[in-house]
Protein backbone atom coordinates (compact mmCIF):
# COMPACT_ATOMS: atom_id res chain seq x y z
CA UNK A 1 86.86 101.23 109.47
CA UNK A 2 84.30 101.84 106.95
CA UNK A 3 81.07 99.30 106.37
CA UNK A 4 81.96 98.40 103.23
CA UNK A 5 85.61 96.51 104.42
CA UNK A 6 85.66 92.94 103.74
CA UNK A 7 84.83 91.07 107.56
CA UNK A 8 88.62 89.59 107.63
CA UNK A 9 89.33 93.31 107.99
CA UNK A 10 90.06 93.56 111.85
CA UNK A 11 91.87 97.14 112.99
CA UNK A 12 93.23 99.81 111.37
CA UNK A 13 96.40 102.05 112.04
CA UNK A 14 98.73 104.39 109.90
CA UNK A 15 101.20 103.60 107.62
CA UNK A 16 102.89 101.08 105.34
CA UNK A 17 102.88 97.27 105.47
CA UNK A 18 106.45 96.27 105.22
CA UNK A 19 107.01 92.45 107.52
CA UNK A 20 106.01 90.04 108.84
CA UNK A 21 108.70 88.02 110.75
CA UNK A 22 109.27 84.72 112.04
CA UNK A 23 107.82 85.40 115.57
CA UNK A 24 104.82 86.49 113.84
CA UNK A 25 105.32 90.27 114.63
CA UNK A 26 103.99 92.90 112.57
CA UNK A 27 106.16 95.97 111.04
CA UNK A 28 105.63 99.00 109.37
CA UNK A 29 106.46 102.12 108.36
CA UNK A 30 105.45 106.09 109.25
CA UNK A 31 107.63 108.05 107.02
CA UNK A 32 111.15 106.88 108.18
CA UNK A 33 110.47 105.32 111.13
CA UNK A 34 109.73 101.57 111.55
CA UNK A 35 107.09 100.98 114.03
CA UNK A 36 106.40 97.04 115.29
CA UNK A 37 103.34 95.25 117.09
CA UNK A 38 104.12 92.44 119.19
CA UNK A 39 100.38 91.55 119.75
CA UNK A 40 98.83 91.41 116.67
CA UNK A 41 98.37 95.20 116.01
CA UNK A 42 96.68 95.98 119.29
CA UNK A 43 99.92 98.53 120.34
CA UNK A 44 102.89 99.74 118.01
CA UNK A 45 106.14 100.74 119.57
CA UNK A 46 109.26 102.47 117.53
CA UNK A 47 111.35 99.92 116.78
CA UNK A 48 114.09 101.45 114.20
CA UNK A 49 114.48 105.07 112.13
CA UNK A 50 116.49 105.94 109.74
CA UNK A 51 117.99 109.51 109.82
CA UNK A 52 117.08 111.84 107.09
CA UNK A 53 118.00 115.47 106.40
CA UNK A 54 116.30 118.33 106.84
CA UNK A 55 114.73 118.08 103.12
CA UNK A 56 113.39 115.01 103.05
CA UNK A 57 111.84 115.59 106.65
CA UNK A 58 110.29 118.38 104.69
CA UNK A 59 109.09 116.50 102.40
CA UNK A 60 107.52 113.43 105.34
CA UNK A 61 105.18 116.08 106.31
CA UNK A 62 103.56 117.17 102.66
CA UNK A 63 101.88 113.59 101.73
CA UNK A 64 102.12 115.03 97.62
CA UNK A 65 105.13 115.22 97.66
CA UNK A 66 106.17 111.56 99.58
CA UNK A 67 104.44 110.53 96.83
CA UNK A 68 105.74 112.48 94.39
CA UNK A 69 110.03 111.33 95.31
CA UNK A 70 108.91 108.31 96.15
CA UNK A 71 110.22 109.07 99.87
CA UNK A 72 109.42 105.99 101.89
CA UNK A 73 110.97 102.93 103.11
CA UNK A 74 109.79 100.38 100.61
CA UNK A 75 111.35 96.73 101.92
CA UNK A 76 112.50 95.21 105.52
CA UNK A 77 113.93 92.14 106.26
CA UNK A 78 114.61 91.17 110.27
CA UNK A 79 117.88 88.61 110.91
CA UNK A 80 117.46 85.69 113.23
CA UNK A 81 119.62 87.61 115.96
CA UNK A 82 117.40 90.64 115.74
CA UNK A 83 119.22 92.58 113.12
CA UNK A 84 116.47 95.26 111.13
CA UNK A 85 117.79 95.93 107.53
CA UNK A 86 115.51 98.60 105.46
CA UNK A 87 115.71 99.99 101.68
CA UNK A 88 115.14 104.23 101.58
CA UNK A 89 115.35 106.66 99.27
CA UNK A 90 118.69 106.52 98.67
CA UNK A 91 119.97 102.81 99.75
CA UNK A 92 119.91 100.23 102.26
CA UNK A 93 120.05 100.82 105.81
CA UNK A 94 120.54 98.57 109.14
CA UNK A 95 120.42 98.77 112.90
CA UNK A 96 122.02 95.81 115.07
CA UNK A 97 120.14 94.21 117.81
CA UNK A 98 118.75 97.01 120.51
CA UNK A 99 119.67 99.44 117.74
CA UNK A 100 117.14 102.23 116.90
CA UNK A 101 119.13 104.44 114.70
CA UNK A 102 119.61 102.65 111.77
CA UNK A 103 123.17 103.37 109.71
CA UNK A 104 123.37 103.52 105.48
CA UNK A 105 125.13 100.41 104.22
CA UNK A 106 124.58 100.55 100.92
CA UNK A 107 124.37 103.53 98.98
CA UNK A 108 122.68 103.79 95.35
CA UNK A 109 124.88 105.24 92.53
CA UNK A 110 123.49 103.98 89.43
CA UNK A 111 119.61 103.73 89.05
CA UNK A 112 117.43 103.96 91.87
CA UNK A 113 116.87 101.98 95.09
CA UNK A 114 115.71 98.44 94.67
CA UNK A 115 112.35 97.34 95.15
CA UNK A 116 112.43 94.28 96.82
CA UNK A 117 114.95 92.83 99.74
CA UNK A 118 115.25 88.89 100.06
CA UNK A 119 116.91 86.86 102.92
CA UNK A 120 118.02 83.21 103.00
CA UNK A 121 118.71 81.87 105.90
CA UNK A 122 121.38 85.33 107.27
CA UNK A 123 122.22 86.23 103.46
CA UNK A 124 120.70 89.25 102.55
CA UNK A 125 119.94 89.84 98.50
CA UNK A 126 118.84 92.40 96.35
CA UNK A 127 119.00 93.38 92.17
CA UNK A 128 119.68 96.65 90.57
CA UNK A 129 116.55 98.76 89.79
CA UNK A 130 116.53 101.83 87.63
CA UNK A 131 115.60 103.29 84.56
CA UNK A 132 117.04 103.46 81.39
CA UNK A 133 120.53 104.17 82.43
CA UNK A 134 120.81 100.49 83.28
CA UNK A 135 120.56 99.43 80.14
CA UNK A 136 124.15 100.48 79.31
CA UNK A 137 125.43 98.54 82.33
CA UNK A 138 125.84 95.21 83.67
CA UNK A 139 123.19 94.69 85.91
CA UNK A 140 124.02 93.18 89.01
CA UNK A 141 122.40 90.79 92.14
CA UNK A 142 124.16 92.33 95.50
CA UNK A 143 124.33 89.91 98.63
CA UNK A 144 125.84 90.37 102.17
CA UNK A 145 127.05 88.02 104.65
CA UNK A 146 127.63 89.97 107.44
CA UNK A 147 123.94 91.01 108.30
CA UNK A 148 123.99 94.08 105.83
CA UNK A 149 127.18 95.66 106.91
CA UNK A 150 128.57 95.56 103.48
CA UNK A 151 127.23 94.16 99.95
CA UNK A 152 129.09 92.44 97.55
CA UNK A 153 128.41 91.79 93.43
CA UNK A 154 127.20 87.66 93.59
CA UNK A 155 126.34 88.03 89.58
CA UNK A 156 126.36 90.68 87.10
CA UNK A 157 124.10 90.03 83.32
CA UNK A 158 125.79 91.42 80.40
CA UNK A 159 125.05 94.86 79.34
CA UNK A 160 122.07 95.37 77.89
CA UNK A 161 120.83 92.03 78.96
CA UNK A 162 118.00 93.14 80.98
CA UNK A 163 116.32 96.32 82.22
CA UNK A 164 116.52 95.56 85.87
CA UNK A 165 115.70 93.26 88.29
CA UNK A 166 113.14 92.88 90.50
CA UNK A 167 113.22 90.39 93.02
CA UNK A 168 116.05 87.72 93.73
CA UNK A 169 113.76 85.09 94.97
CA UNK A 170 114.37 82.63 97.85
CA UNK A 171 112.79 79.38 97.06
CA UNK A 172 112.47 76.87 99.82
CA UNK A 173 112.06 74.37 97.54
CA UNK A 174 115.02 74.60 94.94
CA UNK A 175 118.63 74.90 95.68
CA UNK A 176 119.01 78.30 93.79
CA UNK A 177 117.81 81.46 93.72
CA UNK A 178 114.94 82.82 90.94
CA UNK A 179 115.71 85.86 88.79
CA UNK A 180 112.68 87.99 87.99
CA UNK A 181 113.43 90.49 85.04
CA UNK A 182 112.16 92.97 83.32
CA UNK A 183 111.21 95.15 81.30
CA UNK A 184 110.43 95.28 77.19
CA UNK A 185 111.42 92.98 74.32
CA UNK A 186 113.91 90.14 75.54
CA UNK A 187 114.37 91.88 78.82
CA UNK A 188 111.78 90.50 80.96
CA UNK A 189 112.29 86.78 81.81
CA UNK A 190 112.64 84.36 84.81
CA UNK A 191 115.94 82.69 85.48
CA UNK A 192 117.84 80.12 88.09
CA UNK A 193 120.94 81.67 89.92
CA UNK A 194 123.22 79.49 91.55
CA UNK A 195 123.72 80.11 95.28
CA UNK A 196 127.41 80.67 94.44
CA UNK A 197 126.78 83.45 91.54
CA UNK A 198 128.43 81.03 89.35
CA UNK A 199 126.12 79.92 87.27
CA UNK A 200 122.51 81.29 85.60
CA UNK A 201 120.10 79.90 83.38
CA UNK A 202 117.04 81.37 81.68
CA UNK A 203 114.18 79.33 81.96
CA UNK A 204 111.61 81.75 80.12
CA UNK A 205 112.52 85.30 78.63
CA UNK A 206 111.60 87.83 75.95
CA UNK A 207 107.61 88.30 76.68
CA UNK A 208 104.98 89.77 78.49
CA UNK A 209 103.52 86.77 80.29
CA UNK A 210 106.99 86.04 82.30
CA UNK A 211 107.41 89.63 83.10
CA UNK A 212 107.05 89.12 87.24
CA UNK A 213 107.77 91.19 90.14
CA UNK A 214 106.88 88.81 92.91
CA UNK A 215 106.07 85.20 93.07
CA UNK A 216 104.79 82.24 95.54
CA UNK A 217 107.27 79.58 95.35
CA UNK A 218 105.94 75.57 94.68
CA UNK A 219 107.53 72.16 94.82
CA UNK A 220 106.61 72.08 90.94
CA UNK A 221 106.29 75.80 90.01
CA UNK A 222 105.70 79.20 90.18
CA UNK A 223 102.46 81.31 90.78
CA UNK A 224 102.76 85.33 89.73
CA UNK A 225 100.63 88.02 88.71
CA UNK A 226 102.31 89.38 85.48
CA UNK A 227 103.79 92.95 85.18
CA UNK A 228 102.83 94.49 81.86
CA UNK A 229 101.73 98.06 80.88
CA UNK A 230 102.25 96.87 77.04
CA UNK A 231 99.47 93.46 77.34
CA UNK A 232 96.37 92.46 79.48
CA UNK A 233 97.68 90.40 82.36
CA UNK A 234 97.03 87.38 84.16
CA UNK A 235 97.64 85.28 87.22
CA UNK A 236 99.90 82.50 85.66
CA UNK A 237 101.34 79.05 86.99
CA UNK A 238 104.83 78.44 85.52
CA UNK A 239 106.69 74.89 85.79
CA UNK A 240 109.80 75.67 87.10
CA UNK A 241 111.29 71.89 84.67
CA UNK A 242 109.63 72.57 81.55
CA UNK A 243 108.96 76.63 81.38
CA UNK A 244 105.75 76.26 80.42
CA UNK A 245 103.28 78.65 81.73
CA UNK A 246 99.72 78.77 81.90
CA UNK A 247 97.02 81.46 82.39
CA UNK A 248 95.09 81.05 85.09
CA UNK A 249 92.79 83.94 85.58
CA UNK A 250 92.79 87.44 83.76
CA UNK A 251 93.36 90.53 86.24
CA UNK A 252 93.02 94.16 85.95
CA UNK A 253 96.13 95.45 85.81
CA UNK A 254 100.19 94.28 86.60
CA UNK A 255 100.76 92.49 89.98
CA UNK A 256 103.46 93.46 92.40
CA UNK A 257 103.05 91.99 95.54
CA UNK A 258 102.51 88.15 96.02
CA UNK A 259 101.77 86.39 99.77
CA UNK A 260 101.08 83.04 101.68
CA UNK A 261 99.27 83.63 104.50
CA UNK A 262 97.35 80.90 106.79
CA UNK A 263 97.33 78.65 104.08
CA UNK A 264 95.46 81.30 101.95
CA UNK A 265 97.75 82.44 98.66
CA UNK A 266 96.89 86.15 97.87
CA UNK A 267 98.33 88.35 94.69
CA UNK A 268 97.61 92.44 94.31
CA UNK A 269 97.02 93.81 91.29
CA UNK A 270 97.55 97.31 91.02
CA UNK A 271 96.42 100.68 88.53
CA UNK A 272 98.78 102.37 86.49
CA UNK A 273 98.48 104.05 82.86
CA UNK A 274 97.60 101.58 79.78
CA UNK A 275 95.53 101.32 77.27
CA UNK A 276 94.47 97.84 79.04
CA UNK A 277 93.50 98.82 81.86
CA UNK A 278 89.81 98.76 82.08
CA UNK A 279 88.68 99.70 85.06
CA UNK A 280 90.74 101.79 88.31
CA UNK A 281 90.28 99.32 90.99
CA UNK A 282 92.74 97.43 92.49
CA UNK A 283 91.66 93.85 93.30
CA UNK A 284 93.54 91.23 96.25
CA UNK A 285 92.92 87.95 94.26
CA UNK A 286 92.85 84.81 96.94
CA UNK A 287 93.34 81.19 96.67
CA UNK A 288 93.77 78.22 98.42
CA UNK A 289 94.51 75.80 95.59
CA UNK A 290 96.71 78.01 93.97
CA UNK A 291 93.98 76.97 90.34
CA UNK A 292 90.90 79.01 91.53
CA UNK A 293 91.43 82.79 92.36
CA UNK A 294 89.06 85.18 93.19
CA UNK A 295 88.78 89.03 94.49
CA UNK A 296 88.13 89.23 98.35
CA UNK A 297 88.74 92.71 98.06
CA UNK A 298 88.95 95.86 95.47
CA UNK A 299 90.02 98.72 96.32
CA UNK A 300 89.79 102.30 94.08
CA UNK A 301 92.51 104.23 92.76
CA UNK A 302 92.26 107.72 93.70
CA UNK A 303 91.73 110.65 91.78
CA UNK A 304 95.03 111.76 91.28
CA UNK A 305 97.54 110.84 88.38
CA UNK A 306 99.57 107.29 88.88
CA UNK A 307 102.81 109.60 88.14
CA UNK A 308 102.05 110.41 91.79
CA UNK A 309 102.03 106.48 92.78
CA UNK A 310 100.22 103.90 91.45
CA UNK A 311 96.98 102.63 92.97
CA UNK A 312 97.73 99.15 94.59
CA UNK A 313 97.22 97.06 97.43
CA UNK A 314 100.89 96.89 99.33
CA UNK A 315 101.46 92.88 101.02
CA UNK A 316 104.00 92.76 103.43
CA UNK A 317 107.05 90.02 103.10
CA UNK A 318 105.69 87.35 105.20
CA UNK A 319 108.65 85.52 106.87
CA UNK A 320 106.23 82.59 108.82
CA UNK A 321 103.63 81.33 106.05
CA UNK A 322 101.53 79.86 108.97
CA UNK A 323 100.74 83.08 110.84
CA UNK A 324 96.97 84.27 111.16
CA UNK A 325 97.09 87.86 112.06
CA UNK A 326 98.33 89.73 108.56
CA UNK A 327 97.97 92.98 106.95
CA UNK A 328 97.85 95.07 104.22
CA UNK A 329 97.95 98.73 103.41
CA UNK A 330 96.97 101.34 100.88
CA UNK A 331 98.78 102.70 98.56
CA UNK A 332 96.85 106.22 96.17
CA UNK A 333 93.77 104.21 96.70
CA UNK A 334 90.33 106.18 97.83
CA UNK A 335 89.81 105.45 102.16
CA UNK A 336 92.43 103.32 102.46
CA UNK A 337 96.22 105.42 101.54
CA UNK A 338 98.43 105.18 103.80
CA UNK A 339 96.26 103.08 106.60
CA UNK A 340 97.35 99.43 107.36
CA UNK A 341 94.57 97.06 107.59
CA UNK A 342 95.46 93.89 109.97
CA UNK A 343 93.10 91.18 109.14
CA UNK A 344 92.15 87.93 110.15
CA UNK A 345 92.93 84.84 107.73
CA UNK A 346 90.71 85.74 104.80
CA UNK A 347 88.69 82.74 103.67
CA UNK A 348 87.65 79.79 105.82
């Protein structure tokens, strides 16, 4: 721990944030294995890998180069029976209960892997992510049924519609699921997906300002850091009736993570090439009114280019809201890449 850390900051350990589940254990990733803490982040015991080949193991060991292919598990979601479903390099993979090798369900053959992985309830859901090959497809929301044994098309956007997708959001408040788009021109939007696939409607699209990658659901909206390489962003409060949104703070640079933790509401901001970014830190904002944010911690991007990650602050998915212990973790950011933090609730 270094003097400077924020006094929420508790412990320290290697690797990647990735869940927090129901129970209130803590998860998260060395390389390809999937470590979890029982008490808080005092011990860590493997709890799931997923095999790789020889190449990739290669690559684990050379930290440039992780960063480089983007080799590391990026989202995990834990079933009520105990079922551990991940998203590699190269598509989704899941280990039953008392499992430890984990199996490829899912495999990616157009685009890349996605970024995020929701669960309602036992459904597991995810969009298409990729680059600019998607744009001559329809792109498409996957969900399974049968705790991520197999994946099935819910909803597929016409061609061209929209970049990709980046989360399928699980609101507990609404009776459908929220669409976050992106990326340029009439791309990026936020729409309502019926539970049954049958049915979507746009409630915002075509700008900057609803350009989201992660959001904190509300009986009357939604509260997101916007995305945007193109335009200065902001943390912004959209009504989920009317569509209207509202700024409510300027922040450094695009958001990707989003979190409720011990009543606290946090957002990331991260670093990445633009002409608006004005500064390479990477701020957590905090509220806990959801109107008033403020940094309660900024962290540095580090010296080498964002081609070889961008400089962020990495929020797990938080399954139980009311847990105290949390953490965070580092991602190309000076003293602090590739080390989880696990913290106390942040603000009084």
């Amino acid at each position: 721990m270094r003097p400077a850390d924020p006094p929420f900051i508790c412990g320290e350990t290697k690797g990647r944030a990735l869940l927090i589940d129901q129970a209130g254990r803590l998860y998260i990733a060395r390389g390809y294995r999937i470590f979890r803490s029982d008490d808080g982040g005092a011990t860590w015991k493997l709890d799931a890998w997923v095999p790789t080949s020889p190449w990739n193991h290669a690559v684990l060991r050379v930290s440039l180069a992780t960063r480089l292919l983007r080799v590391n598990l990026q989202a995990l979601q834990v079933l009520p029976d105990g079922t551990r479903v991940v998203v590699a390099r190269d598509g989704i993979y899941r280990a039953g209960p008392g499992e430890r090798r984990m199996t490829r369900s899912w495999a990616v053959s157009r685009g890349s892997r996605p970024i995020t992985l929701s669960l309602d309830g036992t459904r597991l859901l995810f969009g298409e992510y990729g680059g600019v090959e998607m744009n001559r497809v329809g792109v498409r929301v996957y969900a399974s049924e049968d705790g991520g044994r197999r994946f099935e098309p819910l909803f597929e956007l016409p061609k061209g519609d929209v970049h990709h997708i980046h989360q399928v959001l699980v609101d507990p408040y609404a009776d459908h699921y929220w669409i976050l788009a992106g990326d340029q021109g009439r791309e990026p939007g936020i729409a309502a997906l019926s539970k049954d696939g049958r049915n979507l409607t746009w409630v915002d699209r075509g700008h900057q300002m609803v350009r989201a990658v992660s959001a904190l659901p509300r009986p009357e909206a939604l509260i997101y850091g916007s995305d945007s390489e193109v335009e200065p962003n902001f943390i912004i409060r959209l009504d989920r009736k009317t569509g209207r949104w509202d700024r409510l703070r300027p922040t450094e640079g695009s958001s990707l993570f989003a979190a409720d933790v011990a009543g606290v509401s946090l957002i990331s901001t991260s670093y990445e090439t633009s002409p608006f970014m004005t500064t390479r830190r990477c701020p957590l904002y905090a509220s806990i009114d959801d109107v008033n944010w403020e940094p309660i911690l900024s962290l540095k991007k580090d010296f080498w280019h964002p081609y070889l990650h961008l400089g962020l602050v990495v929020l797990p998915t938080i399954q139980d809201r009311s847990v105290r212990r949390w953490m965070f973790s580092g991602q190309a950011v000076t003293g602090h890449h590739d080390l989880v933090s696990l913290c106390d609730p942040p603000l009084a």
